[in-house]
Protein backbone atom coordinates (compact mmCIF):
# COMPACT_ATOMS: atom_id res chain seq x y z
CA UNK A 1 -14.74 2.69 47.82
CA UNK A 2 -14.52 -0.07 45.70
CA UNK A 3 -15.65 -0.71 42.12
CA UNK A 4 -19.74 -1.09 41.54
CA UNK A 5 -20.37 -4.12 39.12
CA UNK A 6 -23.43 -3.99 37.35
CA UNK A 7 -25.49 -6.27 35.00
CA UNK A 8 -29.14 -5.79 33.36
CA UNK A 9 -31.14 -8.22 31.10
CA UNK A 10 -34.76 -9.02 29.27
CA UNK A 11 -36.25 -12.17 29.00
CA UNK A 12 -39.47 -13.85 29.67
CA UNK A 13 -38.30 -15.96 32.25
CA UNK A 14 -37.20 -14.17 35.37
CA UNK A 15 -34.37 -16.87 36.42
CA UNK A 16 -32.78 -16.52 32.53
CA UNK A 17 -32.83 -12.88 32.65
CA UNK A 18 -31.12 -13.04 36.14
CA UNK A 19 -28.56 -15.49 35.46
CA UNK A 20 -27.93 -13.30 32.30
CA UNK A 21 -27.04 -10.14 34.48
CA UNK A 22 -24.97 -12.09 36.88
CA UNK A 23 -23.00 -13.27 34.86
CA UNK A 24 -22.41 -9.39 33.73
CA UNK A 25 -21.66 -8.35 37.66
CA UNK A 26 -19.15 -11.87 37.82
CA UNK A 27 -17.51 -10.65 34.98
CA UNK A 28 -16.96 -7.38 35.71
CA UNK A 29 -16.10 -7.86 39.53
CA UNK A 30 -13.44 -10.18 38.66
CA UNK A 31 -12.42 -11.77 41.94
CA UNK A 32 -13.03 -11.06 45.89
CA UNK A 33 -9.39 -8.71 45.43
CA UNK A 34 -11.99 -5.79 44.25
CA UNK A 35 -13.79 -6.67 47.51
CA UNK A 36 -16.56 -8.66 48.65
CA UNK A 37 -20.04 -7.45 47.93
CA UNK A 38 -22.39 -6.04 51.00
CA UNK A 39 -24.97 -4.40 49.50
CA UNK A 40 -26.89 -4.82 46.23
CA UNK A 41 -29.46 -3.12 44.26
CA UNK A 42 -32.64 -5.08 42.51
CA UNK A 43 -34.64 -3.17 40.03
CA UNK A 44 -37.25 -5.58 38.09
CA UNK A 45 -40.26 -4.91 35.45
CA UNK A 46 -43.61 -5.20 36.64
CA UNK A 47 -43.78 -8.50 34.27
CA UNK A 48 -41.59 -10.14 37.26
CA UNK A 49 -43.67 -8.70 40.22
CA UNK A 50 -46.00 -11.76 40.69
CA UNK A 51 -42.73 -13.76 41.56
CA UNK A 52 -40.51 -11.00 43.28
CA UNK A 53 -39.86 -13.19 46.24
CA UNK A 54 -38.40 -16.17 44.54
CA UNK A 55 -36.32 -13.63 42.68
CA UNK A 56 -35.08 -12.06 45.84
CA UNK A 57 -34.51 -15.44 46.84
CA UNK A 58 -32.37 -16.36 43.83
CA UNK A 59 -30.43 -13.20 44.50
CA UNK A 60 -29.55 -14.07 48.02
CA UNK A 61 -28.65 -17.88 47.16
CA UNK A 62 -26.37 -16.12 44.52
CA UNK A 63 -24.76 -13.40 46.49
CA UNK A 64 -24.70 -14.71 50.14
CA UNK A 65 -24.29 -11.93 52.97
CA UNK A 66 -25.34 -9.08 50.85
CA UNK A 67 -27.90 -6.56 51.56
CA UNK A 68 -30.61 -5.97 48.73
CA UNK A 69 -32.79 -3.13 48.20
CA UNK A 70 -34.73 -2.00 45.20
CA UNK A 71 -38.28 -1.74 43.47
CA UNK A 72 -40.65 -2.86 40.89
CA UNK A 73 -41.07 -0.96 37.98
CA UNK A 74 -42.70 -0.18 34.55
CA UNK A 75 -39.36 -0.37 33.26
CA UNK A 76 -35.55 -0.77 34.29
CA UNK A 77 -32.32 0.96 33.07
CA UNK A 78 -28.78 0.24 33.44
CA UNK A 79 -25.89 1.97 31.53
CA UNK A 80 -26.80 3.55 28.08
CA UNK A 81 -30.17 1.25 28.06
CA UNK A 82 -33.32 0.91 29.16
CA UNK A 83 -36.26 -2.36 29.59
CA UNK A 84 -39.73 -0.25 29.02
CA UNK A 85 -42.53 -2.02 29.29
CA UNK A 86 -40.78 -5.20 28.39
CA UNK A 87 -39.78 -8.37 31.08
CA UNK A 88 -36.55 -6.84 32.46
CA UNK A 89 -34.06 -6.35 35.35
CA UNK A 90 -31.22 -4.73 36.37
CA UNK A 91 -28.78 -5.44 39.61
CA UNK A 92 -25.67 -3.94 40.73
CA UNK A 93 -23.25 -4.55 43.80
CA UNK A 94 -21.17 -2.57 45.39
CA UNK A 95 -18.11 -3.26 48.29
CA UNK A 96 -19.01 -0.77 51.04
CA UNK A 97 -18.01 -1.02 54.43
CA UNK A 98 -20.85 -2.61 56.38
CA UNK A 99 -20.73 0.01 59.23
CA UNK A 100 -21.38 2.83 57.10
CA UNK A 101 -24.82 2.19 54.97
CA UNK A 102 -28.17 0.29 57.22
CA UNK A 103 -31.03 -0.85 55.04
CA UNK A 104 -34.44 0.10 56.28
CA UNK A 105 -38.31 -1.03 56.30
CA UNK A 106 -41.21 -0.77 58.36
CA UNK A 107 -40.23 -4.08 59.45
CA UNK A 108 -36.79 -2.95 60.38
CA UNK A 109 -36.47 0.67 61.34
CA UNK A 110 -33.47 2.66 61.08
CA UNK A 111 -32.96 2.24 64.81
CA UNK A 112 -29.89 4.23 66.29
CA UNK A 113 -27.88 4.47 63.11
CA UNK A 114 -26.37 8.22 62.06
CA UNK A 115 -28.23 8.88 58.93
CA UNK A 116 -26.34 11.05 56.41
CA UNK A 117 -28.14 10.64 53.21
CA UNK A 118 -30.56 7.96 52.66
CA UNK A 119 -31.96 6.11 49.36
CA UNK A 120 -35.67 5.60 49.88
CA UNK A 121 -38.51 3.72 47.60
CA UNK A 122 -42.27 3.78 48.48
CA UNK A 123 -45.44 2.22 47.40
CA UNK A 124 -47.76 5.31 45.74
CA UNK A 125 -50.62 4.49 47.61
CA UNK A 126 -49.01 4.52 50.93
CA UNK A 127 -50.85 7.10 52.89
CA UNK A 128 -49.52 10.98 53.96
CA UNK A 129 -46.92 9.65 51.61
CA UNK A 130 -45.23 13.15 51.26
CA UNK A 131 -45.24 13.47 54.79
CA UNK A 132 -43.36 10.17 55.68
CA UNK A 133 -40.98 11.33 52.91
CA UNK A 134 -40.41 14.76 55.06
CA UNK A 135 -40.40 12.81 58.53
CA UNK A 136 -37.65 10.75 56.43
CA UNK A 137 -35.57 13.35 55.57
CA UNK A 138 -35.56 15.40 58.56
CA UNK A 139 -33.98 11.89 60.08
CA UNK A 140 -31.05 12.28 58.12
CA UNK A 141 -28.06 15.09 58.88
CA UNK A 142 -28.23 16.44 55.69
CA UNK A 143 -31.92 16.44 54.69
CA UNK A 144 -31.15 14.71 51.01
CA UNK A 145 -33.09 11.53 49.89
CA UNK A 146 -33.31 10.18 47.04
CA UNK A 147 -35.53 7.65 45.24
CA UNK A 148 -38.57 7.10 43.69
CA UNK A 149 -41.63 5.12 43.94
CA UNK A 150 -42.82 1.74 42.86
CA UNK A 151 -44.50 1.64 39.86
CA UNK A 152 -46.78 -1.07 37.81
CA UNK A 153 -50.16 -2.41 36.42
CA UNK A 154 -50.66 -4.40 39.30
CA UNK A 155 -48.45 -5.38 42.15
CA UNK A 156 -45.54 -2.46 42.84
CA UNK A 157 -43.08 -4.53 45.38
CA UNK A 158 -40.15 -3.10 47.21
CA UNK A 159 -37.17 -5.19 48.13
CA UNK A 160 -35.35 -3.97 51.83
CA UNK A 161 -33.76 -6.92 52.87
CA UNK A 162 -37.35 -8.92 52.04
CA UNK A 163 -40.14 -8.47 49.68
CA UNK A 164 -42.10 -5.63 50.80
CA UNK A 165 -46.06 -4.06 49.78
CA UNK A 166 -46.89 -0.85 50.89
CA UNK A 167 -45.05 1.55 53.09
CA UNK A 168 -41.69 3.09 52.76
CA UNK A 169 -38.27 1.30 52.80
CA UNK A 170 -34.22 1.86 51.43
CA UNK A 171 -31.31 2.48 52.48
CA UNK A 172 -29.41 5.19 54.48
CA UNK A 173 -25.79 6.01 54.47
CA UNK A 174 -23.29 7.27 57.10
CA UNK A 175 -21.40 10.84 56.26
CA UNK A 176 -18.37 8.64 54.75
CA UNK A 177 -20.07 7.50 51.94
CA UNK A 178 -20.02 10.77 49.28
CA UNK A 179 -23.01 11.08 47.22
CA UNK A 180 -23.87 13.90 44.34
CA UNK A 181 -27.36 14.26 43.07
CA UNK A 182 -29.02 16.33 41.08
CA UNK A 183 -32.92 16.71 40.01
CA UNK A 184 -33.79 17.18 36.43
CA UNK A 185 -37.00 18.46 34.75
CA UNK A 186 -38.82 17.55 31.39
CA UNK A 187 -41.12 20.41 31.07
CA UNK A 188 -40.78 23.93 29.81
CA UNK A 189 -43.16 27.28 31.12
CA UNK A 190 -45.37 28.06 28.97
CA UNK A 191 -46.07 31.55 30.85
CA UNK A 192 -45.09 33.71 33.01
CA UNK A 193 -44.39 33.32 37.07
CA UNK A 194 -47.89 33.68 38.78
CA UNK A 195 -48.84 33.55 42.35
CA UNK A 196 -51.80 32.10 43.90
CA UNK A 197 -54.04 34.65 45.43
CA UNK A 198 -56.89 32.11 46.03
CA UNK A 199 -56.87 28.91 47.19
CA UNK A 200 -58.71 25.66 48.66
CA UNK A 201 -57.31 22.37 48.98
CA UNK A 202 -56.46 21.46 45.21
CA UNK A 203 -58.21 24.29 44.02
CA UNK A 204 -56.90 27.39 42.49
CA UNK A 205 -59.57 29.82 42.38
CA UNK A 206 -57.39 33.48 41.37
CA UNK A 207 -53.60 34.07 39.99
CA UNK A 208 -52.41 37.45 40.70
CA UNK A 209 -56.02 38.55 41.98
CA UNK A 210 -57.38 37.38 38.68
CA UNK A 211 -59.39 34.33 37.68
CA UNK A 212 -57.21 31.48 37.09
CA UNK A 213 -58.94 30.21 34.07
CA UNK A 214 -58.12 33.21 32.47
CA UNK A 215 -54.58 33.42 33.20
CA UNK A 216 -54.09 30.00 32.13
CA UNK A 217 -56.25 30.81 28.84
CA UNK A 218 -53.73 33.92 28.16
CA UNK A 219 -50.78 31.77 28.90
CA UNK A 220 -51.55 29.08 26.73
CA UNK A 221 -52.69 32.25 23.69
CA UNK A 222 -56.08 30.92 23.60
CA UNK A 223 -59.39 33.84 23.12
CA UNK A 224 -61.94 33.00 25.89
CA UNK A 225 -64.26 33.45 22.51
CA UNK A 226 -62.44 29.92 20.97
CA UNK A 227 -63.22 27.57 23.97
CA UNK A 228 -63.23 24.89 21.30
CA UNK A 229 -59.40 25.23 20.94
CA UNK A 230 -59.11 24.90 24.55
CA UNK A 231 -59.23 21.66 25.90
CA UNK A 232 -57.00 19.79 23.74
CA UNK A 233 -54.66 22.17 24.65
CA UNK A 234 -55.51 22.63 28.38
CA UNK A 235 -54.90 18.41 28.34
CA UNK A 236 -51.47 18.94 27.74
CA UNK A 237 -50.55 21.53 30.16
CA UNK A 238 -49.09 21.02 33.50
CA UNK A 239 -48.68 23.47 36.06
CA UNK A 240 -45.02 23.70 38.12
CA UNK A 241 -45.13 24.90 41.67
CA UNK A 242 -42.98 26.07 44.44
CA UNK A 243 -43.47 27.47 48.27
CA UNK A 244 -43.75 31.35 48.58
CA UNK A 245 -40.88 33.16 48.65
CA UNK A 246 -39.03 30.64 46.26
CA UNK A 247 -37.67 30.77 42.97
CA UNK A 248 -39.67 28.98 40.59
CA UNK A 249 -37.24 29.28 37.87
CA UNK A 250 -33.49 28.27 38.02
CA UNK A 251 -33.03 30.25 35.47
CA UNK A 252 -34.95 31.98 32.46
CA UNK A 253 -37.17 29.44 30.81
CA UNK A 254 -36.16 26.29 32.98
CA UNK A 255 -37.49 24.98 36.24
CA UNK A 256 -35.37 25.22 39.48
CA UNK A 257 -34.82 22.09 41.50
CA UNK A 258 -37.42 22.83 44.06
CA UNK A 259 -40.59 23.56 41.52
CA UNK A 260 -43.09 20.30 41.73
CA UNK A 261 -44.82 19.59 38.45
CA UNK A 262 -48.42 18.66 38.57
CA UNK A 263 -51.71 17.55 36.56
CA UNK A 264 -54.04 19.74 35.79
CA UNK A 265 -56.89 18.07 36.61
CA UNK A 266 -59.99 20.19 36.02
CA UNK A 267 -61.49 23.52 35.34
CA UNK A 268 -64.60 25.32 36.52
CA UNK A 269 -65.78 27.96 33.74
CA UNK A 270 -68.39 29.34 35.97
CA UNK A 271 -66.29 29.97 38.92
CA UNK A 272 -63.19 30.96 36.70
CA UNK A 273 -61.03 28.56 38.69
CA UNK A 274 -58.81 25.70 38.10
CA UNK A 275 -57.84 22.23 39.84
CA UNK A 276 -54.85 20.28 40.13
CA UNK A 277 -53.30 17.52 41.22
CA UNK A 278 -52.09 18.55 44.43
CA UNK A 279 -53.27 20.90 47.70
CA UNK A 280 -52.02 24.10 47.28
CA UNK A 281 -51.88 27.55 49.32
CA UNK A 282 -51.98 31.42 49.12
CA UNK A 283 -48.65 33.18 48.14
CA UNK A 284 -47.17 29.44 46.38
CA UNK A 285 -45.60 30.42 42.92
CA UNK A 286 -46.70 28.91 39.65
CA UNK A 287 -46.37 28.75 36.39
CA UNK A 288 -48.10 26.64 33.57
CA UNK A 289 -45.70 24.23 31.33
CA UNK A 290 -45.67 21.33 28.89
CA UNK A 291 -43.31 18.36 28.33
CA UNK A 292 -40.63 19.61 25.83
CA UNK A 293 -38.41 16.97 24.89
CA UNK A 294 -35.39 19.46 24.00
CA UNK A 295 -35.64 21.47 27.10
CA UNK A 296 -35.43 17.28 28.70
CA UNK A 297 -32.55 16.53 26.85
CA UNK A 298 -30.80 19.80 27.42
CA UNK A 299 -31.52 19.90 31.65
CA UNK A 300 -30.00 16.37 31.40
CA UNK A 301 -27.15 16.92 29.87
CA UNK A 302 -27.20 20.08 32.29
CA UNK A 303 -27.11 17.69 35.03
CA UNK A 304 -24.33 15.39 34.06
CA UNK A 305 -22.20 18.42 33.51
CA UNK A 306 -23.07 19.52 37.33
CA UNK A 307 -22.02 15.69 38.34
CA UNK A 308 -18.98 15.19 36.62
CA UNK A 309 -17.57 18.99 37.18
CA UNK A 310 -17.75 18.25 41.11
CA UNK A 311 -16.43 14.82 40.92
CA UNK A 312 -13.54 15.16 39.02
CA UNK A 313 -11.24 18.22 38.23
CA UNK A 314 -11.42 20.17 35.22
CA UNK A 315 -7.89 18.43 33.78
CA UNK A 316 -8.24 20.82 30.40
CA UNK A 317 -8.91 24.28 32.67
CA UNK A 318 -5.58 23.08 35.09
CA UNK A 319 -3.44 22.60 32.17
CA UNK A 320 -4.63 25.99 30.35
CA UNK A 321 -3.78 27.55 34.23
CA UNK A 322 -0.42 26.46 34.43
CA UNK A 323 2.54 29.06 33.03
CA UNK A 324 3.62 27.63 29.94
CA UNK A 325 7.12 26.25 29.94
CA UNK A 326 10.00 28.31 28.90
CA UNK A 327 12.74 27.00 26.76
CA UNK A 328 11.05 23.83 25.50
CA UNK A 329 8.12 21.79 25.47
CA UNK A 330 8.28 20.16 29.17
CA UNK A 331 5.03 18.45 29.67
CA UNK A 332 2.85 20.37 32.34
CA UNK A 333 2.49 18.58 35.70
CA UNK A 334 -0.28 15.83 35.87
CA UNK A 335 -3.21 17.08 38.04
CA UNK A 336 -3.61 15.75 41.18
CA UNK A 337 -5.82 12.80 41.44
CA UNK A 338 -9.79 13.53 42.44
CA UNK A 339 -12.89 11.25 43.08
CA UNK A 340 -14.15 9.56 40.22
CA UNK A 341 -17.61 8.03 39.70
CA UNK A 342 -18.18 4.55 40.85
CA UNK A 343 -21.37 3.39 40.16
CA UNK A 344 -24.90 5.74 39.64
CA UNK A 345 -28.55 5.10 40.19
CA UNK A 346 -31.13 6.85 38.15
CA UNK A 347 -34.44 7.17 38.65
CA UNK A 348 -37.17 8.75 35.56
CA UNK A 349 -40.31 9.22 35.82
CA UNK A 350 -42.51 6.56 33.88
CA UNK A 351 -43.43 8.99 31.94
CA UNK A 352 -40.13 9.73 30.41
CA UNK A 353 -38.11 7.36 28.85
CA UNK A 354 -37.71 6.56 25.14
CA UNK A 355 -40.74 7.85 24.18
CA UNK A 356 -40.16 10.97 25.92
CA UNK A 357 -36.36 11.65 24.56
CA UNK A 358 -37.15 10.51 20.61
CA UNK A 359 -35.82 6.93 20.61
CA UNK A 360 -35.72 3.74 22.93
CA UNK A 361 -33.03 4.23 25.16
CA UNK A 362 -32.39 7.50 24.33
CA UNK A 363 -32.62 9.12 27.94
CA UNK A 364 -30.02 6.77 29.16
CA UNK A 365 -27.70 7.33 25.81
CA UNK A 366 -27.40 10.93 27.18
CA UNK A 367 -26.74 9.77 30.60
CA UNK A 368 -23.99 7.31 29.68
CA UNK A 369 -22.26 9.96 26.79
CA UNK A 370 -22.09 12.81 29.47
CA UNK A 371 -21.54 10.49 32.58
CA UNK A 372 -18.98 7.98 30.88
CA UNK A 373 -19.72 4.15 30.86
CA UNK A 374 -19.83 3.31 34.21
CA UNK A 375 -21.72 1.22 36.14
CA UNK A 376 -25.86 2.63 36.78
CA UNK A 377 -29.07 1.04 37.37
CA UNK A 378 -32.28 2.25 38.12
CA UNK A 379 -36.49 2.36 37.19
CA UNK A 380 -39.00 4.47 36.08
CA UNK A 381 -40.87 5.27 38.75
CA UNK A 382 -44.56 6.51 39.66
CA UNK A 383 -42.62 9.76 41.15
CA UNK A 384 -39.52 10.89 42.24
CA UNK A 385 -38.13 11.63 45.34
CA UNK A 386 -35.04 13.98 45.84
CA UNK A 387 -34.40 16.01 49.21
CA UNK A 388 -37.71 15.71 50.59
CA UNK A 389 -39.65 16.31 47.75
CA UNK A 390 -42.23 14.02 45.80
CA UNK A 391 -41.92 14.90 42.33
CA UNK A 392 -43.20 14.33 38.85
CA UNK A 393 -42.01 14.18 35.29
CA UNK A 394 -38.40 14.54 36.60
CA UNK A 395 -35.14 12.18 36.77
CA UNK A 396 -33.25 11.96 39.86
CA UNK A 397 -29.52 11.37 39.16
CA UNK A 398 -27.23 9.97 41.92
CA UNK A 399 -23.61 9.01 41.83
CA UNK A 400 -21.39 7.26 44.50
CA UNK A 401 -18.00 8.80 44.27
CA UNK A 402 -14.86 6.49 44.39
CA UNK A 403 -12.08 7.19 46.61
């Protein structure tokens, strides 16, 4: 695979910003010997969505016979930076073979290609949203997609070869590109693993045959007698869930990669019971949580460790393996040469970010130290999609490995 070339940029004026960032990707691409680009990614701020189509436009004039996909968000990020809430975008092309990736919309369905892995963005309001994502990934040989969805104050556009509203679109891949991705969380239990012993749509009316009000009101060390002290605290409380039978932790005190954060969006003192932002059934697993900003930054780095340590070999573990020369100080045999990282795509939730992490840009500073500098772009999303999950609160990290 080729080198990705990436560029990002904030201004005002959509067509400065742009012309900004390609000249970034020219730059780095050097000339048509590191291949000719075929597919492209667009990520843009919501402060561009009104004109997404002359944008797209601008792209294609630029870039003739590549592919584009992407997605409006509340902000953009590209290595070790991020546009939040500001006029911003961020591109990035990559030289794969044209046989082996198909972009996709409702206007152009997948058709007969063999689906490995696919990249997928969606408009939040589409409906049975995380059924389409299942339907998606059941499509695909391995299961894995990866994404997120549109986000904005207004207008959330996708771009699949067009300017899209509404619906579902990306891109898939064939078996021969290699992907890693990995899911990470920003929230930290609060209480022990619970299952739900009653249950109606979004409802949860018992937790371990108790009342759920109760068990959250224990878990969050507040006396029944103090219900003053409980609401502010019940506002900033989520609750993380996963099917029966699953581990809801990865590990002690941190989420595993198939727990689904959600609101809490009401409680019922008379019935005992609690509501949140999803349906839920008897025998799911919970467990109550809270953003934690350390726990973030520490599942991140987690993450990139997890990324790098399959890409590339350990070089310092080889060395330490090999017998230790006799006689002299011959230098120990170079390792052989592994995959390396070509280009990433990261998707946080939008309600991560600087804020989140302490600083502006600080979520992506993490990414870049533990990843390296190489090329990644990417939004904040209105939820995540990995495998064929819709997620909240989380990042979804994805790298392309190089051959």
């Amino acid at each position: 695979m080729k080198p990705f070339a990436h560029g990002h940029a904030t201004h005002a004026d959509w067509r400065v910003a742009l012309a900004r960032a390609a000249q970034q990707v020219d730059s780095a691409r050097g000339n048509e010997r590191n291949g000719v680009p075929t597919l492209g990614w667009l990520y843009f701020s919501d402060h561009y969505a009104g004109e997404a189509e002359a944008l797209y436009a601008e792209v294609r004039r630029r870039w003739p016979g590549v592919a584009w996909v992407g997605a409006g968000g509340i902000g953009v990020s590209a290595s070790g930076v991020e546009h939040f809430d500001e006029p911003g975008l961020a591109l990035m092309l990559a030289a794969l073979p044209r046989s082996e990736f198909r972009v996709f919309s409702g206007a152009q369905p997948l058709g007969g290609f063999a689906a490995h892995t696919a990249q997928v963005h969606a408009d939040p309001a589409t409906p049975d949203l995380a059924e389409l994502i299942d339907e998606l990934s059941a499509r695909t040989a391995s299961g894995y997609l990866f994404g997120g969805l549109a986000s904005g104050r207004g207008r959330a556009p996708q771009i699949a070869d067009g300017v899209h509203d509404g619906g579902v679109s990306g891109v898939a891949f064939s078996e021969r590109i290699t992907l890693v991705s990995r899911v990470t969380q920003g929230c930290q239990p609060v209480g022990p693993v619970r299952t739900i012993t009653g249950a109606e749509r979004n409802v949860i009316a018992t937790l371990d045959d108790r009342p759920a009000l109760a068990c959250l009101l224990d878990d969050l060390g507040i006396d029944v007698a103090t219900p003053a002290r409980a609401l502010p605290a019940v506002r900033q409380t989520l609750a993380g869930l996963s099917a029966a039978h699953t581990d809801l932790l990865a590990r002690a005190g941190q989420f595993g990669t198939d727990t689904l954060v959600r609101h809490l969006v009401g409680i019922d003192p008379q019935r005992g019971a609690i509501a949140i932002g999803d349906a839920v059934r008897r025998g799911m697993r919970l467990a109550f949580c809270q953003r934690d900003i350390e726990a973030a930054r520490r599942d991140l780095v987690r993450i990139c460790a997890e990324v790098r340590e399959e890409l590339e070999p350990d070089e310092l573990a080889l060395r330490a393996a090999q017998p230790a020369a006799r006689g002299g100080s011959a230098e120990p045999s170079p390792a052989a040469p592994g995959p390396r990282i070509a280009g990433a795509i990261y998707v946080s939730c939008s309600g991560r970010g600087g804020p989140h992490f302490g600083a502006p840009s600080a979520e992506l500073a993490i990414v870049r130290r533990a990843l390296g500098d190489v090329p990644l772009v990417g939004f904040f999303a209105a939820g995540e999609i990995a495998r064929n999950h819709l997620y909240g609160y989380t990042g979804v990290l994805t790298v392309f490995a190089a051959d």
